[in-house]
N, C-alpha and C. Protein backbone atom coordinates (compact mmCIF):
# COMPACT_ATOMS: atom_id res chain seq x y z
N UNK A 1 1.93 -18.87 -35.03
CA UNK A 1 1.60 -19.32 -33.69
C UNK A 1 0.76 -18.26 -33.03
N UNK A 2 0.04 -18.51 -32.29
CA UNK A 2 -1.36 -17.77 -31.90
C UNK A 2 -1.06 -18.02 -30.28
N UNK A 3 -1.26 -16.65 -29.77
CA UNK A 3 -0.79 -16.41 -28.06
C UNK A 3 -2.08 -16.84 -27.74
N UNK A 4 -1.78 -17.75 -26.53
CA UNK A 4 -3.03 -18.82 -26.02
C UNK A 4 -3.20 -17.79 -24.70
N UNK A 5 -2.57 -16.63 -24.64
CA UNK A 5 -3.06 -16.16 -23.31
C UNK A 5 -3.46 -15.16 -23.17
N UNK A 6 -3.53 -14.43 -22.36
CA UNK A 6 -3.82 -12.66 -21.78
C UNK A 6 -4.15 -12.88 -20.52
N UNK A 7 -3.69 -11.13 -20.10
CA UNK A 7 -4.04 -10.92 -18.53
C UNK A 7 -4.84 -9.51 -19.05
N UNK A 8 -6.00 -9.92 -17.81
CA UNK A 8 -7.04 -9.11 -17.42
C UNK A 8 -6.98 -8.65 -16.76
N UNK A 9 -6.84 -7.37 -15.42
CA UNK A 9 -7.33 -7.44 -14.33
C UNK A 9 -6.57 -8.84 -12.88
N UNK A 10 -5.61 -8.44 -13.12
CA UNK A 10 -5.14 -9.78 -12.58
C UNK A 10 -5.09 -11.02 -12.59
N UNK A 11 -5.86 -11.53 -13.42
CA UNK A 11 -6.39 -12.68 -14.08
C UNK A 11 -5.66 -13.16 -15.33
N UNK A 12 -5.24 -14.11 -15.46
CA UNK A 12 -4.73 -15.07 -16.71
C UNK A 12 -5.97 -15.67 -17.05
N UNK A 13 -6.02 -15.69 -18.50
CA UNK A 13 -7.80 -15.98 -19.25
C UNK A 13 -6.57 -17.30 -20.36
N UNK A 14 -6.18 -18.46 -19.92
CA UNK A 14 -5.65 -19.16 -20.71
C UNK A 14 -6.57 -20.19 -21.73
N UNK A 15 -6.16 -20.25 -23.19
CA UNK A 15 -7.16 -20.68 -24.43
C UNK A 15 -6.52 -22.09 -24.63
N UNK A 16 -7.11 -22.99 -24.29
CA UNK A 16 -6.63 -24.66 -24.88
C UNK A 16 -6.95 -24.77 -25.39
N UNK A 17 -6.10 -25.85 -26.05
CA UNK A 17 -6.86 -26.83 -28.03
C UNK A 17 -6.19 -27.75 -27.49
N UNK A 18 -6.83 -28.70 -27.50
CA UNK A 18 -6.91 -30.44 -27.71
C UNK A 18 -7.00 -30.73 -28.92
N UNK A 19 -5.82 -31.67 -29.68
CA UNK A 19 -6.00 -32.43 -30.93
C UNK A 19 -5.56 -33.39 -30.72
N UNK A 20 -6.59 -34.02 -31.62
CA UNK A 20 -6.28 -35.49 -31.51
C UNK A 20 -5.73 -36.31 -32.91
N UNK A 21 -4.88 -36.33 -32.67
CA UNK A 21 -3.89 -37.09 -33.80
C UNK A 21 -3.57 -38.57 -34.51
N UNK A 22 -4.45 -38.74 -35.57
CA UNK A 22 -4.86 -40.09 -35.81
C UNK A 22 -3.44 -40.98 -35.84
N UNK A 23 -3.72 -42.53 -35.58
CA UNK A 23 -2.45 -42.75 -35.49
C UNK A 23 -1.95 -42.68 -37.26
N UNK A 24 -2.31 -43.29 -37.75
CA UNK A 24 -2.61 -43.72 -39.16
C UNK A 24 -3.39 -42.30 -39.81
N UNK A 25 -2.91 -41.66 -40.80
CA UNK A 25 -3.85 -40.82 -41.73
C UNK A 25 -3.99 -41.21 -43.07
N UNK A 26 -5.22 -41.90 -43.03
CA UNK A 26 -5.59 -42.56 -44.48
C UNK A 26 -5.75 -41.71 -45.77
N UNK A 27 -6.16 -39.87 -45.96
CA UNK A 27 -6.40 -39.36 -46.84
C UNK A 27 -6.25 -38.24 -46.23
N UNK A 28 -6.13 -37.16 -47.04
CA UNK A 28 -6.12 -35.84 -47.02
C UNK A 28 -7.18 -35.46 -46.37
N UNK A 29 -8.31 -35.97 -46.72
CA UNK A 29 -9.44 -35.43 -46.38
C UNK A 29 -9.80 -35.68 -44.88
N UNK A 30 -8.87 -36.42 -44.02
CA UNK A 30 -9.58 -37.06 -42.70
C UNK A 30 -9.65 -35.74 -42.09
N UNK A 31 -10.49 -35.71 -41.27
CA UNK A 31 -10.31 -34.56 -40.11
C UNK A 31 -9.81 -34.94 -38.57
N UNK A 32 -9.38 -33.78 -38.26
CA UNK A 32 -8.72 -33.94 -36.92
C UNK A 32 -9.69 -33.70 -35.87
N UNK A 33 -9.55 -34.11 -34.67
CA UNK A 33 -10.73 -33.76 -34.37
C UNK A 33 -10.03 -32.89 -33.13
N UNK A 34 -10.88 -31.55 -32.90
CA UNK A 34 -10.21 -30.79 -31.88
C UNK A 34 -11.49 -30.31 -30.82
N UNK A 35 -10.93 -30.03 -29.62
CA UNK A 35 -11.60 -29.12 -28.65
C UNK A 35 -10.85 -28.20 -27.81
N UNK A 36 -11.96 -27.20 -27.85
CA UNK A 36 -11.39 -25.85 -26.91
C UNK A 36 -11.87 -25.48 -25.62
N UNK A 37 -11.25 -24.88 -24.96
CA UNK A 37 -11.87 -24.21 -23.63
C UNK A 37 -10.99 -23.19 -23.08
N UNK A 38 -11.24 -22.36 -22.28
CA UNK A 38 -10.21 -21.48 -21.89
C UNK A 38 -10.57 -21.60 -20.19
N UNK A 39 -9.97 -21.24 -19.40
CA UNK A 39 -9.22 -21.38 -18.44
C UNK A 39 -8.59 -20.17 -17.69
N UNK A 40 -9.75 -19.83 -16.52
CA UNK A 40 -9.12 -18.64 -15.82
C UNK A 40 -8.44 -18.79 -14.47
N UNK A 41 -7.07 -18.00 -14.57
CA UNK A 41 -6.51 -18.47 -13.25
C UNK A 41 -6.45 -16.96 -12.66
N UNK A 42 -7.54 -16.84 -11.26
CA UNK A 42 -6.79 -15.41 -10.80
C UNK A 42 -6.06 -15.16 -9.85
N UNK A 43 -4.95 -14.39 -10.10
CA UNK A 43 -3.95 -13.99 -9.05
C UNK A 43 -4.21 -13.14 -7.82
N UNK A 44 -4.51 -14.31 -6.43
CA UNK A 44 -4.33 -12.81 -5.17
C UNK A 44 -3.31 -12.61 -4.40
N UNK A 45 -3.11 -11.46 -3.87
CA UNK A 45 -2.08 -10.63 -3.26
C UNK A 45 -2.25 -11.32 -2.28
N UNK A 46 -0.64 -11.60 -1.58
CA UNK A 46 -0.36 -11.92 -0.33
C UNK A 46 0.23 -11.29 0.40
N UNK A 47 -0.35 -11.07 1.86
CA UNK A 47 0.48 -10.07 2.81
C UNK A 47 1.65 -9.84 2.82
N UNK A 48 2.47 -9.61 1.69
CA UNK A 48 3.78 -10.19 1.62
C UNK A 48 4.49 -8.79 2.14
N UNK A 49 4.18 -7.48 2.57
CA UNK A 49 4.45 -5.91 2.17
C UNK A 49 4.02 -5.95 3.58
N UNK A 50 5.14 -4.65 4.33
CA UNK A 50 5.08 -4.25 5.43
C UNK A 50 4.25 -2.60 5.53
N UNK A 51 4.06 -1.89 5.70
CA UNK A 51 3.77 -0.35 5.95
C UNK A 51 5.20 0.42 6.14
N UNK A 52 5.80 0.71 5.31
CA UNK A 52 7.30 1.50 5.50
C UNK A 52 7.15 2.68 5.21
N UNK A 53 7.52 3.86 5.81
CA UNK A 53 7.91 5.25 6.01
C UNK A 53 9.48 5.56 5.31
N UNK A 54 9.41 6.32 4.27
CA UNK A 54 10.42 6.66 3.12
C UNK A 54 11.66 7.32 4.37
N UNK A 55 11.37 7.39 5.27
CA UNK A 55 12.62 7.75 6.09
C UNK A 55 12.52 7.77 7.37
N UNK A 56 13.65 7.34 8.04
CA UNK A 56 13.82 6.57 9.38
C UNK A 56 13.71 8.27 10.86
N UNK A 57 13.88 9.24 10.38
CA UNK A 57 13.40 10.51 10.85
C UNK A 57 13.25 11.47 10.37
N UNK A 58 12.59 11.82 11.04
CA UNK A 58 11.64 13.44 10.54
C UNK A 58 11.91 14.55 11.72
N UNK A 59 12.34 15.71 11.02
CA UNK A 59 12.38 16.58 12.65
C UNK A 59 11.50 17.56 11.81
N UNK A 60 10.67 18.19 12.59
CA UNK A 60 9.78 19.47 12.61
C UNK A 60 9.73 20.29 13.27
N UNK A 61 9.01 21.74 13.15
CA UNK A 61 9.38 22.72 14.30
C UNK A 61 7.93 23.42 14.00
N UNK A 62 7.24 23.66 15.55
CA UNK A 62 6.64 24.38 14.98
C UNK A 62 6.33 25.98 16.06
N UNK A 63 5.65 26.79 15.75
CA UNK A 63 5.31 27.81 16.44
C UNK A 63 4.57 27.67 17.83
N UNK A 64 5.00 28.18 18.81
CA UNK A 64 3.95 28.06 19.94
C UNK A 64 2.66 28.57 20.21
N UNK A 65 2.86 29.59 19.39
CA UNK A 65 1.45 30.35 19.28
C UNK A 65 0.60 29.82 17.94
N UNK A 66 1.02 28.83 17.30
CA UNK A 66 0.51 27.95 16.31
C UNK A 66 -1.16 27.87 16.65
N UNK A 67 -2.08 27.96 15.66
CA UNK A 67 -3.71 27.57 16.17
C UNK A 67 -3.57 26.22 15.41
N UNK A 68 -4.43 25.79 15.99
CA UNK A 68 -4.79 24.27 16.26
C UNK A 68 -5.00 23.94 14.83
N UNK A 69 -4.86 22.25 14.15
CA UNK A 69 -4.32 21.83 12.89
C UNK A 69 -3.44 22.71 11.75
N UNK A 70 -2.26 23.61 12.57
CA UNK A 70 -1.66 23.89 11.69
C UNK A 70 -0.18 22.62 11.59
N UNK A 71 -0.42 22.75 10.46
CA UNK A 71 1.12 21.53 9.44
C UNK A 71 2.29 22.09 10.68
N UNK A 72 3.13 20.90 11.28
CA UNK A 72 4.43 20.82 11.79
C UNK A 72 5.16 21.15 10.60
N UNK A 73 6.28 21.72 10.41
CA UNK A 73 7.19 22.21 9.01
C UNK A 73 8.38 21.01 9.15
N UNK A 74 8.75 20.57 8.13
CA UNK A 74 9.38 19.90 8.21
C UNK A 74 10.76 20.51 7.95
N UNK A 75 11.94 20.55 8.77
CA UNK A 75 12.99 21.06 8.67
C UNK A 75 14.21 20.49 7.66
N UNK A 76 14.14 19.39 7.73
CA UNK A 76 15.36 19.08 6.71
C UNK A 76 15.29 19.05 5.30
N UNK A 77 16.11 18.71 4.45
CA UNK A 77 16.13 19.42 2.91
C UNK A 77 15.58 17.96 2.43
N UNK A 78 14.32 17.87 1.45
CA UNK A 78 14.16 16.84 0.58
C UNK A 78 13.70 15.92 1.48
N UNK A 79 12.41 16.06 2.62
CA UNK A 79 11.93 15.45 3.47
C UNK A 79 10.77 14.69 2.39
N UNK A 80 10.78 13.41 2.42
CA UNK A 80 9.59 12.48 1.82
C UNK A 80 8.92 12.13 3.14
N UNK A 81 8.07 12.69 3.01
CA UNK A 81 6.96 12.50 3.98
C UNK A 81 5.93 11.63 3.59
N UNK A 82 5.89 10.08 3.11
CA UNK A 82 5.39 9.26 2.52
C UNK A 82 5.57 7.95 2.94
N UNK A 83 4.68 7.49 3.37
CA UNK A 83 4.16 6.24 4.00
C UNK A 83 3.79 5.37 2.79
N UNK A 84 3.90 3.70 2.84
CA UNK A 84 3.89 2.86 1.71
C UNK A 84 3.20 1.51 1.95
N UNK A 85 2.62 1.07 1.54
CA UNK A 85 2.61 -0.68 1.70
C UNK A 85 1.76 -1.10 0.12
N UNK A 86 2.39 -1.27 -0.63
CA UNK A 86 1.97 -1.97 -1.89
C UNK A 86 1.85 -3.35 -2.26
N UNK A 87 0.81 -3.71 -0.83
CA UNK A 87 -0.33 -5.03 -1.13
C UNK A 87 -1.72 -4.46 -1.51
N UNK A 88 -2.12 -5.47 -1.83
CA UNK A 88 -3.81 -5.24 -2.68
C UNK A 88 -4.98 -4.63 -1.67
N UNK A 89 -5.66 -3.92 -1.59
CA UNK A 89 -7.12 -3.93 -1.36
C UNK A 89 -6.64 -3.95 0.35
N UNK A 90 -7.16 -4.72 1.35
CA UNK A 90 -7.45 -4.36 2.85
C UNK A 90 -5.68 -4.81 3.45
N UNK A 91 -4.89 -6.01 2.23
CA UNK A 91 -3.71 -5.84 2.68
C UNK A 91 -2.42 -4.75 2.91
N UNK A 92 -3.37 -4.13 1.94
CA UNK A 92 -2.52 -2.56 1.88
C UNK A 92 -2.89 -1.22 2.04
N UNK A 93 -4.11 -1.95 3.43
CA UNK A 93 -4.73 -0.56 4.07
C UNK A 93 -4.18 -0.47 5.60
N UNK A 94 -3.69 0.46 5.96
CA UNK A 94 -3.23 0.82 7.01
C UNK A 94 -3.09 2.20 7.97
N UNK A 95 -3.26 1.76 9.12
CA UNK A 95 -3.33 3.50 9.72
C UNK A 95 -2.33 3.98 10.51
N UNK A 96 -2.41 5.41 10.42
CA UNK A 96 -1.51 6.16 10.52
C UNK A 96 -1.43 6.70 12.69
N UNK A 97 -0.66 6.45 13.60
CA UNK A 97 -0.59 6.70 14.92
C UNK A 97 0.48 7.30 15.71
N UNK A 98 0.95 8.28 16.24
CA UNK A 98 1.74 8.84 16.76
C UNK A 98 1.81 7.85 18.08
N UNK A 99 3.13 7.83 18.63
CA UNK A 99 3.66 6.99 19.97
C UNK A 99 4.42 7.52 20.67
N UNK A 100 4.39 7.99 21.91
CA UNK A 100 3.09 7.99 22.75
C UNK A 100 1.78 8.70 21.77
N UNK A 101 0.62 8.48 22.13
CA UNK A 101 -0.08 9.26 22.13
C UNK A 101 -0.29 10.45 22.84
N UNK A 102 -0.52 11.56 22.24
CA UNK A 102 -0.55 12.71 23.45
C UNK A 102 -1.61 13.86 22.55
N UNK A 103 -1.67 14.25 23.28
CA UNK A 103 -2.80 15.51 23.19
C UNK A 103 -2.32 17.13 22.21
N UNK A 104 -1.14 16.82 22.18
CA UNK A 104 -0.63 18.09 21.37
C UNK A 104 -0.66 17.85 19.68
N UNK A 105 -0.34 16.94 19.32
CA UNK A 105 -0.21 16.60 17.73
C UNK A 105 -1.00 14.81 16.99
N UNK A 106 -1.69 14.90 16.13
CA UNK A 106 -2.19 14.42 15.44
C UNK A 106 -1.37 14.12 13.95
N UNK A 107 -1.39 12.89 13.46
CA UNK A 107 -0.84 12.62 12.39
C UNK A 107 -2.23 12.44 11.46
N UNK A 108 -2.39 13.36 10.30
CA UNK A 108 -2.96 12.44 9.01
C UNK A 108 -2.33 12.31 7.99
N UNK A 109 -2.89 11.72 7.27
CA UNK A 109 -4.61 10.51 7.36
C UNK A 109 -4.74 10.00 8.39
N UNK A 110 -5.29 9.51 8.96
CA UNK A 110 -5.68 8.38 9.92
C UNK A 110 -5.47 6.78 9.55
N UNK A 111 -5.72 7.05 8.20
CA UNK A 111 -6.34 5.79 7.31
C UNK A 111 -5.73 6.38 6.31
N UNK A 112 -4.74 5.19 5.57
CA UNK A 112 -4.38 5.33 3.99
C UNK A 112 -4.39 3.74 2.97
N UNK A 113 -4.69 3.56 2.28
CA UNK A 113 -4.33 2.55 1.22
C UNK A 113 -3.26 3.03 0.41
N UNK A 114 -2.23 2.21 0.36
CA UNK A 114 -1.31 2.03 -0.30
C UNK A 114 -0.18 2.75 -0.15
N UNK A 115 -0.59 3.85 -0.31
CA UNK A 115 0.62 5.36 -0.34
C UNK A 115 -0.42 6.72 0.43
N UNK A 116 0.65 7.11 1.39
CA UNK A 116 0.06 8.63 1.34
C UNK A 116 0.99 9.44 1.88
N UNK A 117 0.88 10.55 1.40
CA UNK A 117 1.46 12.05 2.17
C UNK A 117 1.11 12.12 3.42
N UNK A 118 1.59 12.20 4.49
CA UNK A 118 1.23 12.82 5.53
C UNK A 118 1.83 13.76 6.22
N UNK A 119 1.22 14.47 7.29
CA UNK A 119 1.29 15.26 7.91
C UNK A 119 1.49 15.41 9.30
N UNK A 120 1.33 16.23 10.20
CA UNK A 120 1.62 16.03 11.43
C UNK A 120 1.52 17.40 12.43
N UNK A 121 0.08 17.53 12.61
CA UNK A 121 -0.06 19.07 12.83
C UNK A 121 -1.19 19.22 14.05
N UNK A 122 -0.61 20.32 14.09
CA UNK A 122 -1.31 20.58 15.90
C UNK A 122 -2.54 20.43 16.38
N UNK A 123 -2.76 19.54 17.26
CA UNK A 123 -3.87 19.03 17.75
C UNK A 123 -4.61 19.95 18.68
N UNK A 124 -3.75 20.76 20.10
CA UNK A 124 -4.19 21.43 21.31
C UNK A 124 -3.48 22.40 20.91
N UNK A 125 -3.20 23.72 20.30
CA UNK A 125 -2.64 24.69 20.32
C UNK A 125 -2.16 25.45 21.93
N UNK A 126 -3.17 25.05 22.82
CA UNK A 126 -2.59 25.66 24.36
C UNK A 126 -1.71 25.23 25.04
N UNK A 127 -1.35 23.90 24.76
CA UNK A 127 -0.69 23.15 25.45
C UNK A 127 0.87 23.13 24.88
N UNK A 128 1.15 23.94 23.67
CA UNK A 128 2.23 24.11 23.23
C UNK A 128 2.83 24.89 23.92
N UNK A 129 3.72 25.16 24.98
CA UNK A 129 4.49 26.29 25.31
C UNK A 129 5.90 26.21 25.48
N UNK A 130 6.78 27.12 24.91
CA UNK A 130 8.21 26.88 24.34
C UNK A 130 9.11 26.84 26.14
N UNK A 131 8.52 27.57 26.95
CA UNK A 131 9.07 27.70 28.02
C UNK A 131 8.73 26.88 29.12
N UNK A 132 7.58 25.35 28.58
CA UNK A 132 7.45 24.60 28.96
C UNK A 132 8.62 23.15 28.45
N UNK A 133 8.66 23.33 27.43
CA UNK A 133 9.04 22.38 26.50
C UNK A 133 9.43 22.99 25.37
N UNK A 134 10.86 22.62 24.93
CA UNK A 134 11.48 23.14 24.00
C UNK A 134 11.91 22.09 22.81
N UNK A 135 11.57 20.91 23.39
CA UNK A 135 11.67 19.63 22.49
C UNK A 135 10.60 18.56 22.51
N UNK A 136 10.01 17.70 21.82
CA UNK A 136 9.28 16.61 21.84
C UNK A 136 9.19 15.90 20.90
N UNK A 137 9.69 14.11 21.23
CA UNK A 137 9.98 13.15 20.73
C UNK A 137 8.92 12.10 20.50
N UNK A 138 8.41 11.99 19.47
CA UNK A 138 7.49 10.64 19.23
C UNK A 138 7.79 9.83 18.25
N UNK A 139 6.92 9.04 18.01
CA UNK A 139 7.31 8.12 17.01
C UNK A 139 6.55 7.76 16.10
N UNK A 140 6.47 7.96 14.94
CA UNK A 140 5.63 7.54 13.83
C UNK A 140 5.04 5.65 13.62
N UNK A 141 4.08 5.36 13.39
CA UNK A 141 3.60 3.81 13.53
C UNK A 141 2.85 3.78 12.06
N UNK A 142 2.79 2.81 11.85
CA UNK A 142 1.76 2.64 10.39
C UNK A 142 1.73 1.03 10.50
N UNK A 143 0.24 0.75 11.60
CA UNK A 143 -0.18 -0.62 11.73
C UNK A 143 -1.40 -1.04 10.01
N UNK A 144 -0.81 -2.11 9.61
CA UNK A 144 -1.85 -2.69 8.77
C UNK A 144 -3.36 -3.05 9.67
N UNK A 145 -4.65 -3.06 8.71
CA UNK A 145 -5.59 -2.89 9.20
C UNK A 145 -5.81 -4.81 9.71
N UNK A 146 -5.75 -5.46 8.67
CA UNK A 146 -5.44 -6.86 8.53
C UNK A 146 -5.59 -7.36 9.53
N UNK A 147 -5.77 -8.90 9.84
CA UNK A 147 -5.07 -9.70 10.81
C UNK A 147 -4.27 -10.71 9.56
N UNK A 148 -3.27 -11.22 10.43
CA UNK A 148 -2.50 -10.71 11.37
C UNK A 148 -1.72 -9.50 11.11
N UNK A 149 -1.92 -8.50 11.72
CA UNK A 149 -1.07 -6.86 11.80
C UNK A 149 0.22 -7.14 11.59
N UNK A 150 0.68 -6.40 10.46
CA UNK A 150 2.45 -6.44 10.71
C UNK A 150 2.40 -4.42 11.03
N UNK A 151 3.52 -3.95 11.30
CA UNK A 151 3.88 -2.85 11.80
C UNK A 151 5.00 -2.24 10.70
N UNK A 152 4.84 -1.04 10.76
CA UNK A 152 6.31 -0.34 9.89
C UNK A 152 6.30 1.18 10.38
């Protein structure tokens, strides 16, 4: 038996045979009569995948006298700092936004497909001051680029 199929590239490349089966076979010698064609079916991705962040918080700390785009440190043990959405091509492009927005810290990438590391590092180095502020709370976002936007 001979595999009528394969995948390509996302694609099923399926091989038909048509025979035609006499009712009556008068001799050995009759022939059957057959035809072929093959048959491509290709598979696309559906928005089916949200943008999810490998963990629900992150705490960081960083220096006040920090110069500007230095890395927030991430404090806890075995921090995955990894953002996800494993849909295809523009379904599984999405960007990266701190909430509120504010003027002290910047998240990259900006922009990731699929998977990325990110980061989260100082935007205004002046505006950091410990005896201003000794804590600050935001929130990580990862909107798909898509319509319709889902959020994670």
């Amino acid at each position: 038996s001979e595999d009528t199929s394969q995948q390509v590239n996302g694609a099923y490349i399926l091989k038909i045979t048509a025979t035609e089966v006499p009712q009556f076979k008068t001799s050995a010698s009759d022939e059957t009569m057959q035809v072929r064609t093959e048959v491509t079916v290709i598979v696309t991705d559906i928005n089916d995948e949200i943008p999810t962040f490998r963990q629900t918080i992150y705490r960081c700390e960083v220096n006040e006298n920090s110069q500007s785009n230095t890395p927030l440190s991430f404090i806890d043990d075995d921090v995955q700092n990894i953002v996800e959405d494993h849909d295809i091509g523009n379904n599984g492009t999405f960007r990266l936004f701190l909430d509120p927005q504010n003027d002290l810290f910047e998240i990259v990438p900006a922009v990731a497909v699929n998977e990325a590391n990110f980061m989260v590092r100082v935007k205004n180095a002046k505006a950091i001051d410990y005896e201003e502020m000794k804590e600050i709370n935001f929130t990580l976002f990862a909107r798909e680029i898509d319509e319709p936007t889902r959020w994670g």
